[in-house]
C-alpha atoms as a PDB file:
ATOM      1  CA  UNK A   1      -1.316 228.909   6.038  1.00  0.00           C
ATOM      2  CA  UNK A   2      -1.899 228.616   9.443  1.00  0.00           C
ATOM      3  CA  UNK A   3      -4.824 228.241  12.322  1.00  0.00           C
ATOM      4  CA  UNK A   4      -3.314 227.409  15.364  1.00  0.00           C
ATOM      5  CA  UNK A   5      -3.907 226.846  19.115  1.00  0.00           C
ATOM      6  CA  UNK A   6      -1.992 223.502  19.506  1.00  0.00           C
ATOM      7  CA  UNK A   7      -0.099 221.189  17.492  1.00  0.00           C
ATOM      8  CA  UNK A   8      -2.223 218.733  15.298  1.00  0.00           C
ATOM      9  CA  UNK A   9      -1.874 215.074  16.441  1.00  0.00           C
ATOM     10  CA  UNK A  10      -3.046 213.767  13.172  1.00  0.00           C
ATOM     11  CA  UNK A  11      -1.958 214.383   8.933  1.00  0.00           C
ATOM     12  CA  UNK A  12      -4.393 214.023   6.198  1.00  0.00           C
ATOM     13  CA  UNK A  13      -3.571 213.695   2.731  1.00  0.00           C
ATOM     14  CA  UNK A  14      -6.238 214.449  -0.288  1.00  0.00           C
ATOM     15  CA  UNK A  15      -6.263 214.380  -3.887  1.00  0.00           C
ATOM     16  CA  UNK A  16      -9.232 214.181  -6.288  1.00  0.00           C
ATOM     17  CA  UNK A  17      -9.696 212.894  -9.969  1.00  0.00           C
ATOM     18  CA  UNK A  18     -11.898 214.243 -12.778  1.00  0.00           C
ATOM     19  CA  UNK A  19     -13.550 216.736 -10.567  1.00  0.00           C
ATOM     20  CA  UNK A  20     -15.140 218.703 -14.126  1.00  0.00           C
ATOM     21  CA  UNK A  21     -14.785 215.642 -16.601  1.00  0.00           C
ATOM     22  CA  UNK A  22     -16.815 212.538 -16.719  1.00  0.00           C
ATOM     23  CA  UNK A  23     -20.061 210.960 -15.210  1.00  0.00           C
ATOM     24  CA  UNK A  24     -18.197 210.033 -12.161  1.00  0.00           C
ATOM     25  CA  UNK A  25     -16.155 212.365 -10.101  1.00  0.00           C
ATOM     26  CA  UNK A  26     -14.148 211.435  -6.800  1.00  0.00           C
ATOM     27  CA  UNK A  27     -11.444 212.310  -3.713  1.00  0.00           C
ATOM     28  CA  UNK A  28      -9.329 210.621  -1.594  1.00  0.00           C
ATOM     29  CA  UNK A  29      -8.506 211.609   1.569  1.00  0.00           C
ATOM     30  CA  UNK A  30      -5.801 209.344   3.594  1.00  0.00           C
ATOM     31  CA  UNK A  31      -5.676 209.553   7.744  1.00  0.00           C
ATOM     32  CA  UNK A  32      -2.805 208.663  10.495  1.00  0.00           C
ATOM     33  CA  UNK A  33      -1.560 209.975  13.175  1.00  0.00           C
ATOM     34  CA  UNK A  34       1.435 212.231  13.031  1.00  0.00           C
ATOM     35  CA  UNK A  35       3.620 210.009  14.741  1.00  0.00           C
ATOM     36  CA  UNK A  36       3.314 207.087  12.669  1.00  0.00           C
ATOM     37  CA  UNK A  37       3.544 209.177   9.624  1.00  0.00           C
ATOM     38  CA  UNK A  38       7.114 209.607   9.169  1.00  0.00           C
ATOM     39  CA  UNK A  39       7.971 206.207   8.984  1.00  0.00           C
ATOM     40  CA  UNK A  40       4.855 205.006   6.646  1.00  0.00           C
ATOM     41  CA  UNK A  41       5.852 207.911   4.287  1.00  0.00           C
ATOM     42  CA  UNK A  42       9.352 206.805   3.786  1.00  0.00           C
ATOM     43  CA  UNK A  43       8.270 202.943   3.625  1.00  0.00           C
ATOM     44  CA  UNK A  44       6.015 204.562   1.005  1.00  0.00           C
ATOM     45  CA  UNK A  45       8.788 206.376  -0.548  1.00  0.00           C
ATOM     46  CA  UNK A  46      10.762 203.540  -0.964  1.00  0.00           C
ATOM     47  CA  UNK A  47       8.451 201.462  -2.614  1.00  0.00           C
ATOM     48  CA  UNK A  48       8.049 204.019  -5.383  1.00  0.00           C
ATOM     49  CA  UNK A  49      11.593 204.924  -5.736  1.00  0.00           C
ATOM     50  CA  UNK A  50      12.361 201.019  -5.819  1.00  0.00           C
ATOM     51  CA  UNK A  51       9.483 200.601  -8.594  1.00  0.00           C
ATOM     52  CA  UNK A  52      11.810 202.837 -11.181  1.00  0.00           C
ATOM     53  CA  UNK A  53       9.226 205.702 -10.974  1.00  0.00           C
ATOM     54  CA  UNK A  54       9.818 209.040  -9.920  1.00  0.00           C
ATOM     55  CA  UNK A  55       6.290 209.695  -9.222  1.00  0.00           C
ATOM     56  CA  UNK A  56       3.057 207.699  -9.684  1.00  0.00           C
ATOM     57  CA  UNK A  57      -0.199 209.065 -11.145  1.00  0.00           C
ATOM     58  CA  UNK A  58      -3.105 206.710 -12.181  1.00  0.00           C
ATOM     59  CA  UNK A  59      -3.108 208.222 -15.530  1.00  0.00           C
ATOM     60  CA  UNK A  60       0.157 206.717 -16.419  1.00  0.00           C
ATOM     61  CA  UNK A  61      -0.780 203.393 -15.566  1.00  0.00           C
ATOM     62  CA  UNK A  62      -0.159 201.918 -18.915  1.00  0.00           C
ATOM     63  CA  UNK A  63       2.560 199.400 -18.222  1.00  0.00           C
ATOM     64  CA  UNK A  64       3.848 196.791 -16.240  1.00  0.00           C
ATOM     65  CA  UNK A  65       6.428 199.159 -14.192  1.00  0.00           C
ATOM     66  CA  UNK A  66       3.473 201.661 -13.040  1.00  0.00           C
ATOM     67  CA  UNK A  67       1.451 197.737 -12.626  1.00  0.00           C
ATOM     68  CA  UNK A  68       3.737 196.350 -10.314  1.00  0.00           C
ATOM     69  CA  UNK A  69       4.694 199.771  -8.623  1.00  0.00           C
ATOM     70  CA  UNK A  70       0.377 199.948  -7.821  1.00  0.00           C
ATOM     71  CA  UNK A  71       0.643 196.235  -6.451  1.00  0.00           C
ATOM     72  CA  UNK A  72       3.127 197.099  -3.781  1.00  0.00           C
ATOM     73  CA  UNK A  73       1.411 200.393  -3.048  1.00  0.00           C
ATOM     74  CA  UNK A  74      -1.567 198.323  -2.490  1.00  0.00           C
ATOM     75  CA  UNK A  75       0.082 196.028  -0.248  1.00  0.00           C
ATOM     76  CA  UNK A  76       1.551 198.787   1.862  1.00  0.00           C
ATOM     77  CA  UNK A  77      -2.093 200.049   1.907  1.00  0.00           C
ATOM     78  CA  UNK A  78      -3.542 196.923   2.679  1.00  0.00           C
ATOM     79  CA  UNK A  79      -1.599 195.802   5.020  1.00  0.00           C
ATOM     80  CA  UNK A  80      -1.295 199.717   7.126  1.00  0.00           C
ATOM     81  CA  UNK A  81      -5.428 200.118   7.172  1.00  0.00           C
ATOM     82  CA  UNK A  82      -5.722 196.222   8.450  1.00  0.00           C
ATOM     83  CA  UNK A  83      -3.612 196.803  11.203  1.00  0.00           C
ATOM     84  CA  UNK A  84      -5.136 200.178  11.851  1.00  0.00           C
ATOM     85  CA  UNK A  85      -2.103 202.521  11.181  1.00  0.00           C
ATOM     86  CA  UNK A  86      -4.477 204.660   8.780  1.00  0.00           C
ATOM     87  CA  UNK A  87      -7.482 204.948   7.073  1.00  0.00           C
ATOM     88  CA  UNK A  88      -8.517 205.488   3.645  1.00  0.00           C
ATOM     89  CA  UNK A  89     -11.482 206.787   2.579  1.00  0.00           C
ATOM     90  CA  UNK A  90     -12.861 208.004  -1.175  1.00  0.00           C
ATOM     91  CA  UNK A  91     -15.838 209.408  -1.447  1.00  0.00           C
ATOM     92  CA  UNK A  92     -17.638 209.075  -5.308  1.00  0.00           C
ATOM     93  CA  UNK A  93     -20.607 211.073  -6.553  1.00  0.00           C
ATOM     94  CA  UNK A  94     -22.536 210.735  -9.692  1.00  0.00           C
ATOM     95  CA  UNK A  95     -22.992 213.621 -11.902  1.00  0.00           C
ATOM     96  CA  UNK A  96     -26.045 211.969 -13.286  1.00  0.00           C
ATOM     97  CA  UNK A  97     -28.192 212.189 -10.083  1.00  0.00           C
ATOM     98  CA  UNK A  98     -30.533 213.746  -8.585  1.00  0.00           C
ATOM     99  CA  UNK A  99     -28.095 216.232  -6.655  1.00  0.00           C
ATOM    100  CA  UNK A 100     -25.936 217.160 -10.031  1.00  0.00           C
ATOM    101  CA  UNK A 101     -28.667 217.352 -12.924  1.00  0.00           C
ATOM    102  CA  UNK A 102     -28.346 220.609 -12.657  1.00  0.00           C
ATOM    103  CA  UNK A 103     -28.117 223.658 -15.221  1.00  0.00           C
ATOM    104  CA  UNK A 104     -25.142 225.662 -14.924  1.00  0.00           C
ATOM    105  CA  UNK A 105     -23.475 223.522 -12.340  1.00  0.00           C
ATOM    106  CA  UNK A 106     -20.667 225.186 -10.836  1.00  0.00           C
ATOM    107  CA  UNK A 107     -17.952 221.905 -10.281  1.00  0.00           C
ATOM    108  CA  UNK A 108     -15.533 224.191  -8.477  1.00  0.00           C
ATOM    109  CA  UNK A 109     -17.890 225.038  -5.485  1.00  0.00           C
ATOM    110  CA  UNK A 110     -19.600 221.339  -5.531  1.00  0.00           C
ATOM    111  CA  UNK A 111     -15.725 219.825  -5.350  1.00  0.00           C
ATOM    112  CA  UNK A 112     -15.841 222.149  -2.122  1.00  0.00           C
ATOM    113  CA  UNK A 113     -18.794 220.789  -0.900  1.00  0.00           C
ATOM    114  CA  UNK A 114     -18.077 217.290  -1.467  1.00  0.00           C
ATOM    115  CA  UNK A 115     -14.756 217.679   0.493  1.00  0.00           C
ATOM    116  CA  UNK A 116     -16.619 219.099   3.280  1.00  0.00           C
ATOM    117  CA  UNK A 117     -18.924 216.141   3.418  1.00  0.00           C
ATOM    118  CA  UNK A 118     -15.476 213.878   3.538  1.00  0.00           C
ATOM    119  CA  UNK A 119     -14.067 215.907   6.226  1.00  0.00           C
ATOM    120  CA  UNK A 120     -16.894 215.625   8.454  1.00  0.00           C
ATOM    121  CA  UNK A 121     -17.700 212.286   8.219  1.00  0.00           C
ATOM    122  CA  UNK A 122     -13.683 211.313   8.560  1.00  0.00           C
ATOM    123  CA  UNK A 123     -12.259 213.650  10.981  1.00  0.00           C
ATOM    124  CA  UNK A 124     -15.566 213.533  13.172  1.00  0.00           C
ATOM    125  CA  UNK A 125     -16.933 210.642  12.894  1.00  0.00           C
ATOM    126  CA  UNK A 126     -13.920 207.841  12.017  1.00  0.00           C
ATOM    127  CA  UNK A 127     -11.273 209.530  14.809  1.00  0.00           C
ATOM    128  CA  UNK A 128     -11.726 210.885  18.498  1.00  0.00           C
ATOM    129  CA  UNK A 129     -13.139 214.564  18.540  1.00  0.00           C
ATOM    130  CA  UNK A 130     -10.333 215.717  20.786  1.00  0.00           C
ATOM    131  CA  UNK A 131      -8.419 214.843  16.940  1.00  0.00           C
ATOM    132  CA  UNK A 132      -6.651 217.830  15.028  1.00  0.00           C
ATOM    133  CA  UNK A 133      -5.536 218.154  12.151  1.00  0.00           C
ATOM    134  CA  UNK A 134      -2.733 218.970   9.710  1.00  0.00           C
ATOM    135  CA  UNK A 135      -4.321 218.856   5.761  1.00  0.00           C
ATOM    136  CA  UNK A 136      -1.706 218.311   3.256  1.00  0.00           C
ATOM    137  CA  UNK A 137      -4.014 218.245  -0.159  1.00  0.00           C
ATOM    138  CA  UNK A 138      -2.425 217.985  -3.691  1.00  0.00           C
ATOM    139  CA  UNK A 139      -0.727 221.855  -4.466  1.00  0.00           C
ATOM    140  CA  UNK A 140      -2.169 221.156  -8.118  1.00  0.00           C
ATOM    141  CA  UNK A 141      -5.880 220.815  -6.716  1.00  0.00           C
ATOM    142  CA  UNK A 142      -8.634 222.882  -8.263  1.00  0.00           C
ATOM    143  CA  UNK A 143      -9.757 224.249  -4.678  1.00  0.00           C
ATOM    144  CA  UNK A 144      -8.668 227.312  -3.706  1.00  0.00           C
ATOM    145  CA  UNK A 145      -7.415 226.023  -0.228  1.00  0.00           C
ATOM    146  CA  UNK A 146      -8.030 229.597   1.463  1.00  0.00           C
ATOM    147  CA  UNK A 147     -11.240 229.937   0.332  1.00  0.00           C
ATOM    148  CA  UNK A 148     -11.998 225.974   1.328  1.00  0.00           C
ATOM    149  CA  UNK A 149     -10.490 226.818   5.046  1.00  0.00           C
ATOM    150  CA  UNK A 150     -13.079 230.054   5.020  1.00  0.00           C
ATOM    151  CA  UNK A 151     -15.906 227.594   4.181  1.00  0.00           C
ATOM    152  CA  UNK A 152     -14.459 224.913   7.399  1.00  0.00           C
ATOM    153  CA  UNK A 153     -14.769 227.905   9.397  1.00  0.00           C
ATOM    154  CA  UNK A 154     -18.099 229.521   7.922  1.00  0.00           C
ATOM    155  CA  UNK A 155     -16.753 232.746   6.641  1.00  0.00           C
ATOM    156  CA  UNK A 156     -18.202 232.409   3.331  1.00  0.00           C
ATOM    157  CA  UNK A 157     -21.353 230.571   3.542  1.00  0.00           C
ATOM    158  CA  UNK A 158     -23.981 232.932   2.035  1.00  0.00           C
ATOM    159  CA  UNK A 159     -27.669 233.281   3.098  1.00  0.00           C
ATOM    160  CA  UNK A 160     -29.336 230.867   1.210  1.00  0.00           C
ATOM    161  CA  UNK A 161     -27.310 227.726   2.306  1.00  0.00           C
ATOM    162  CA  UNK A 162     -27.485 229.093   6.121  1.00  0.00           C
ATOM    163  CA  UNK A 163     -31.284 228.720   5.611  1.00  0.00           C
ATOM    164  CA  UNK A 164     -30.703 225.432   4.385  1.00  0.00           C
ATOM    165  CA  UNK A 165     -29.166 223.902   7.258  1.00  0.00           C
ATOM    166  CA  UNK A 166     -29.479 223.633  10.887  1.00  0.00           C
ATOM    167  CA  UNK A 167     -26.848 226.707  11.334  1.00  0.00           C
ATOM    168  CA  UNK A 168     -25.627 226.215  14.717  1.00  0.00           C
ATOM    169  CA  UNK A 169     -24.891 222.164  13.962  1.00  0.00           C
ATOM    170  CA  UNK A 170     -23.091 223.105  11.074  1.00  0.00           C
ATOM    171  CA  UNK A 171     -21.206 225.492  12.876  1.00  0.00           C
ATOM    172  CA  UNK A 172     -20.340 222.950  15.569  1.00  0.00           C
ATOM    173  CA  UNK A 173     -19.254 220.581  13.252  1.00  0.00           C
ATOM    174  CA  UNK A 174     -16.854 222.686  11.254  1.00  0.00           C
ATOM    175  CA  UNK A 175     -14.816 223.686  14.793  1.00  0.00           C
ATOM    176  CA  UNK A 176     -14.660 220.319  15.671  1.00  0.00           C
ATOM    177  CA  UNK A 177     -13.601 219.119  12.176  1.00  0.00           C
ATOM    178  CA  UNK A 178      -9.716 220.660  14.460  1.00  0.00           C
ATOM    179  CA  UNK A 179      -8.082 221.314  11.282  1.00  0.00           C
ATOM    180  CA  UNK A 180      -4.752 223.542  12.651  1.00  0.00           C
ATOM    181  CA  UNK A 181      -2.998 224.145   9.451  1.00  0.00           C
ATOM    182  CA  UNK A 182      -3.435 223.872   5.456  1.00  0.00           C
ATOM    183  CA  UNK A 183      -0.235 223.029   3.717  1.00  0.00           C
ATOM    184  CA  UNK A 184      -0.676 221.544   0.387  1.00  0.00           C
ATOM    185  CA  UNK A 185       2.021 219.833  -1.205  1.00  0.00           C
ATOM    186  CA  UNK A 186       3.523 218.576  -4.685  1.00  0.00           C
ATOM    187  CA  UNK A 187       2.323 215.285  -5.414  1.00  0.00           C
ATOM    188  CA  UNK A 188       5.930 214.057  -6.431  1.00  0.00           C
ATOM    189  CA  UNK A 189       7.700 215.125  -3.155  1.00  0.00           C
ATOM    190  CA  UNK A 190       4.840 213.962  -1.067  1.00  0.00           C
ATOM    191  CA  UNK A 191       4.172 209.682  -1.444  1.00  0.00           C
ATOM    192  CA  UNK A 192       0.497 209.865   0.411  1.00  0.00           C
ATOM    193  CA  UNK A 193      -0.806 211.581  -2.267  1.00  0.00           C
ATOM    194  CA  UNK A 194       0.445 209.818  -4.427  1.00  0.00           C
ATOM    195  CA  UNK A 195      -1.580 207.064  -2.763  1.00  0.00           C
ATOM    196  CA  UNK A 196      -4.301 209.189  -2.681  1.00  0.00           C
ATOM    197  CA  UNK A 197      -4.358 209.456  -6.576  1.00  0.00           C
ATOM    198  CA  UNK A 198      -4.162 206.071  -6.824  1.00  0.00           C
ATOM    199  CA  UNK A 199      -7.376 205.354  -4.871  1.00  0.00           C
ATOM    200  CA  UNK A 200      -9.029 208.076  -5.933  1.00  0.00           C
ATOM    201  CA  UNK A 201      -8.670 206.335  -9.779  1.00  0.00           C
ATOM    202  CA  UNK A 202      -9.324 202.996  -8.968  1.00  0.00           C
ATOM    203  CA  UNK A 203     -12.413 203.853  -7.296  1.00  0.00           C
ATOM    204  CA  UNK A 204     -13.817 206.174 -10.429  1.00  0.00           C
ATOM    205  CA  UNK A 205     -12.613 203.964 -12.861  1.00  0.00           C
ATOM    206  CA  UNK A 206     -14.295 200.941 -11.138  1.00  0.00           C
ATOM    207  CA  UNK A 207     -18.081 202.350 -11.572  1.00  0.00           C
ATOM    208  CA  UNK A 208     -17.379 203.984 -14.859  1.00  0.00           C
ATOM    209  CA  UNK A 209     -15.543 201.046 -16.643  1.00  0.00           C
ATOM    210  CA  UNK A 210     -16.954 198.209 -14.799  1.00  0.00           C
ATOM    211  CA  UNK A 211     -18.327 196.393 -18.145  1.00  0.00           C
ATOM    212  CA  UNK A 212     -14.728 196.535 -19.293  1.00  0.00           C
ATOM    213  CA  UNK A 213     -13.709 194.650 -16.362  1.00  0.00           C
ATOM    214  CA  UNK A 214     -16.283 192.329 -16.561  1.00  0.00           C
ATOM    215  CA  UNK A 215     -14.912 191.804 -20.065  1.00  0.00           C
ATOM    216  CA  UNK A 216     -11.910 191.734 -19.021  1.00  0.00           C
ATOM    217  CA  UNK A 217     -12.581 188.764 -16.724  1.00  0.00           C
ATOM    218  CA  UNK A 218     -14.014 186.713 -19.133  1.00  0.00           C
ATOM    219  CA  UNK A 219     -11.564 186.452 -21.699  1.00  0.00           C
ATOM    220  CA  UNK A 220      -8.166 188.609 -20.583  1.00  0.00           C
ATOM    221  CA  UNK A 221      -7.030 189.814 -23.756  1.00  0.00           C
ATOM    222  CA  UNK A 222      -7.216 193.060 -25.547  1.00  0.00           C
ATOM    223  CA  UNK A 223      -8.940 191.469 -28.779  1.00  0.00           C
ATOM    224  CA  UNK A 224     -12.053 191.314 -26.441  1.00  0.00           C
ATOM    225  CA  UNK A 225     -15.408 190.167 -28.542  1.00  0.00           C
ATOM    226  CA  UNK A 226     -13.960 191.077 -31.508  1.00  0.00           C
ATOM    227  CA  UNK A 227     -15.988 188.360 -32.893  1.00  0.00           C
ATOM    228  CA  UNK A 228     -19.058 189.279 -31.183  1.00  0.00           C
ATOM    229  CA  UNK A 229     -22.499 188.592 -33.080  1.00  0.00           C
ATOM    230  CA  UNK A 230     -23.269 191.879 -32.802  1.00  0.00           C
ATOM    231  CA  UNK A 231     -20.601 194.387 -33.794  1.00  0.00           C
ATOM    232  CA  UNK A 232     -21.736 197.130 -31.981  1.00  0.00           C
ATOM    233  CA  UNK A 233     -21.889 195.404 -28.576  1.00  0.00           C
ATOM    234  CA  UNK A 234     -18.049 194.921 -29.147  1.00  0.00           C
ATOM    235  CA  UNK A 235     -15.837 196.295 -26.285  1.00  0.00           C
ATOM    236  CA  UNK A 236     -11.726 196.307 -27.137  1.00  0.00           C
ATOM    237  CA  UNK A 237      -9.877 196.994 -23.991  1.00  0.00           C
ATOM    238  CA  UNK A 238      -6.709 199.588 -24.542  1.00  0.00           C
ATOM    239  CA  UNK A 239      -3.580 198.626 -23.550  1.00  0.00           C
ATOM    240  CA  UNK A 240      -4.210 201.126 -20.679  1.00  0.00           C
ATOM    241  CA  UNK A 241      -7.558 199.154 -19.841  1.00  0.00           C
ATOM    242  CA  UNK A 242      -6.136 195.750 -19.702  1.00  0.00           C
ATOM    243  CA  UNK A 243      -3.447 197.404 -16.944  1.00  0.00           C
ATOM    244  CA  UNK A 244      -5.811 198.639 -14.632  1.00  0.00           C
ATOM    245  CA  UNK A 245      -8.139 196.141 -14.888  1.00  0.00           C
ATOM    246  CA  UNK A 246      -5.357 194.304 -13.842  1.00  0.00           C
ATOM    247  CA  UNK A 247      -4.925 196.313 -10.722  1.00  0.00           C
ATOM    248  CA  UNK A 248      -8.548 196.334  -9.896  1.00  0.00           C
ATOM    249  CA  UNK A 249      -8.659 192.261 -10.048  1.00  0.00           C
ATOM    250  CA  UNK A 250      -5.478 193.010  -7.588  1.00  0.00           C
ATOM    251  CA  UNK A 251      -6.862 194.885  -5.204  1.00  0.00           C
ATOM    252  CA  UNK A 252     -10.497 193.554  -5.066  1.00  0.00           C
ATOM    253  CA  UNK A 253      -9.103 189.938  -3.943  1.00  0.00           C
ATOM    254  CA  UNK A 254      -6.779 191.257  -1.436  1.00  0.00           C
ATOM    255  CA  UNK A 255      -9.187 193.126   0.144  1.00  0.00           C
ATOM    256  CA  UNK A 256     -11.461 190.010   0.088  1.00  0.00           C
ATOM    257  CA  UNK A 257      -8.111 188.071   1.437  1.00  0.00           C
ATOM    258  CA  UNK A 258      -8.365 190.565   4.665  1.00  0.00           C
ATOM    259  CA  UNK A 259     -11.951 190.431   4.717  1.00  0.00           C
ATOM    260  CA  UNK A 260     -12.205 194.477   4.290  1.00  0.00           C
ATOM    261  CA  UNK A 261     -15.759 194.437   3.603  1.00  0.00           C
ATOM    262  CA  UNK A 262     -15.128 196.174   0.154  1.00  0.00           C
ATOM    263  CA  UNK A 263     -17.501 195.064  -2.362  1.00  0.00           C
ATOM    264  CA  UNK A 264     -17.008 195.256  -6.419  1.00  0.00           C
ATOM    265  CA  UNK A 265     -19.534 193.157  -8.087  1.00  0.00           C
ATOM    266  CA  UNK A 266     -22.842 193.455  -5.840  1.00  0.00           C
ATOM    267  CA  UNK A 267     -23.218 197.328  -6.713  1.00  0.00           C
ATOM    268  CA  UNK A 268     -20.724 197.147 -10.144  1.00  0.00           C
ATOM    269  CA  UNK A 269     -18.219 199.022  -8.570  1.00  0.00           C
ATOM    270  CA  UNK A 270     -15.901 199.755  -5.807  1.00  0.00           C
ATOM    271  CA  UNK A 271     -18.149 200.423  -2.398  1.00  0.00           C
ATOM    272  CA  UNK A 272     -17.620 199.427   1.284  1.00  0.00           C
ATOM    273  CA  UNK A 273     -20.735 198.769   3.131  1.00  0.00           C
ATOM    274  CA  UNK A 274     -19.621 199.401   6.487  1.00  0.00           C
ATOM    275  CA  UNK A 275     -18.076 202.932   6.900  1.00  0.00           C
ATOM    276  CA  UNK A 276     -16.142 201.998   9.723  1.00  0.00           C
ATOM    277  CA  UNK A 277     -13.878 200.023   7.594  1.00  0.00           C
ATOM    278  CA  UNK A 278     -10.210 201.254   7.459  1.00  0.00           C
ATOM    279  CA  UNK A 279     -10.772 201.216   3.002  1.00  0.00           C
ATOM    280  CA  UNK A 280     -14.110 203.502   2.968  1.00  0.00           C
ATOM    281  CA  UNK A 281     -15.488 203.487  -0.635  1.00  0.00           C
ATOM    282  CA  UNK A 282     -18.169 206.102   0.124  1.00  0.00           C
ATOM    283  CA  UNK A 283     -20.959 206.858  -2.632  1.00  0.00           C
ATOM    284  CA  UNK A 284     -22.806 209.918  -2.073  1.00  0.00           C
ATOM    285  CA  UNK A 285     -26.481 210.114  -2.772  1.00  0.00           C
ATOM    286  CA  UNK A 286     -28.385 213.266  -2.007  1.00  0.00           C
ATOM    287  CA  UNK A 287     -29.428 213.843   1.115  1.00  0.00           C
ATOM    288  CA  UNK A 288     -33.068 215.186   0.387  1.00  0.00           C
ATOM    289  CA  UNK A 289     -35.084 217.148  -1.906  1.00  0.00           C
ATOM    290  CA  UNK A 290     -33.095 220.358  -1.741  1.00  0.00           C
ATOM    291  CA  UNK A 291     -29.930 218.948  -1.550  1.00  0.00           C
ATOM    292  CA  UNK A 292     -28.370 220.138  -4.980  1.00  0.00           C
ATOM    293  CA  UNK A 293     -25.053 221.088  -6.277  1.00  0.00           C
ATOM    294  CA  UNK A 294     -24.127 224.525  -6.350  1.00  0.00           C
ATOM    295  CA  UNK A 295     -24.629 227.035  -9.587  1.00  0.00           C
ATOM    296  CA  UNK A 296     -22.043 229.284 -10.924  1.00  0.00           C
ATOM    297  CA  UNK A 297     -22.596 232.806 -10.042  1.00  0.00           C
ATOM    298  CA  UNK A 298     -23.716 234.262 -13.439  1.00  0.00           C
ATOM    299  CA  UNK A 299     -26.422 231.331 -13.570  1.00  0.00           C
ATOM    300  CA  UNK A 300     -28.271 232.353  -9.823  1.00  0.00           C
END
């Protein structure tokens, strides 16, 4: 799918985790320019490939292959943002909050909305605005990507949420968001998202489980408090627990190693105070009053 007047001089990659299951939802969206990105995605490539895996999802981080294949990936990450090759950013909401405590939520059209808030504050605020864009999200994505490149261009936006905002801003942020061209992709051919995954999973699983990690840290072993005073205030990490609390230990010191700015224990949870950072943990909060999340249709 196609919008063309020149060629885009920058690639973004997206994925998104547990967009309709949990408290805490989140994306991913990974930025470079399109000539550096041939050589970081076969470095990336190569990593995986070497790691024995064919492709890697957070889910299947249960073991020490998928472990040690998620420390190099977060070197290569690391190491790319630092020196300014790319940028990740991963934006988390709470489905608790003000914004999402809503009846009938429709998670579909908020997913939409929550990658148009990433968009924008990436593509036109973290780059130059004379930036465009190729957008290669995950093929296996809930969005409908035509329907999400109507909203970029305000095709679909219906009367009620024109009222809502300032319509001619909106509008001029959308065309300068430059995106040229759609195309998503299948995770396992394509190593970015891949990356994006993994970020995206770290970054959920970091506010939801963060008492496990804490547990985790203070005595590194499965049989956590099993001999706890109180029973029910017992928490036994899984095997898949103990691996990516692992990883989150991993990455949370290297980025404190490259002085990142990303902070895990101040807010309990993974979350970059300065957004200019090259590793943007990004928590939305609602924006005012009548900022909520969208309803299904047969609930209006």
């Amino acid at each position: 799918m196609t919008e063309t007047t020149r060629e885009p001089s920058n690639i973004a990659y997206a994925d998104e985790t547990n967009y309709n299951v949990g408290r805490y939802r989140g994306l991913a969206l990974i930025t470079m320019r399109i000539e550096d990105s041939t050589k970081l995605s076969d470095n990336l490539r190569k990593i995986i490939t070497e790691s024995g895996i064919t492709e890697f999802k957070w889910v299947d981080l249960r073991g020490a292959r998928f472990r040690f294949a998620a420390q190099k990936m977060i070197d290569f990450s690391i190491q790319n943002s630092f020196d300014k090759s790319m940028r990740i950013d991963i934006l988390i909401w709470d489905t608790e909050d003000n914004r999402h405590r809503v009846q009938g939520r429709d998670d579909i059209a908020n997913l939409e909305r929550m990658y148009y808030h990433l968009f924008k504050n990436v593509m036109h605020r973290r780059w130059s605005r004379e930036t465009t864009w190729m957008l290669n999200p995950d093929k296996n994505s809930a969005i409908n990507w035509e329907g999400l490149l109507a909203f970029l261009k305000m095709a679909n936006l219906n009367e009620t949420l024109k009222k809502s905002l300032k319509w001619e801003t909106f509008r001029r942020y959308a065309i300068e968001f430059g995106i040229r061209r759609i195309e998503p992709k299948d995770s396992k051919d394509e190593p970015f998202i891949q990356l994006a995954d993994l970020f995206a999973g770290i970054a959920v699983y970091s506010r939801s489980k963060y008492d496990y990690f804490e547990k985790w840290k203070d005595h590194g072993t499965r049989q956590t408090r099993l001999f706890e005073e109180n029973p029910e205030s017992c928490i036994i990490l899984s095997k898949a627990d103990e691996e990516r609390c692992l990883i989150l230990n991993y990455f949370n010191n290297n980025c404190k190693r490259k002085k990142l700015g990303v902070s895990l224990k101040m807010n309990k949870g993974l979350k970059t105070l300065d957004p200019t950072k090259p590793i943007n943990f990004w928590w939305y909060e609602p924006q005012h009053d009548a900022d909520k999340a969208p309803l299904r249709k047969c609930d209006h």
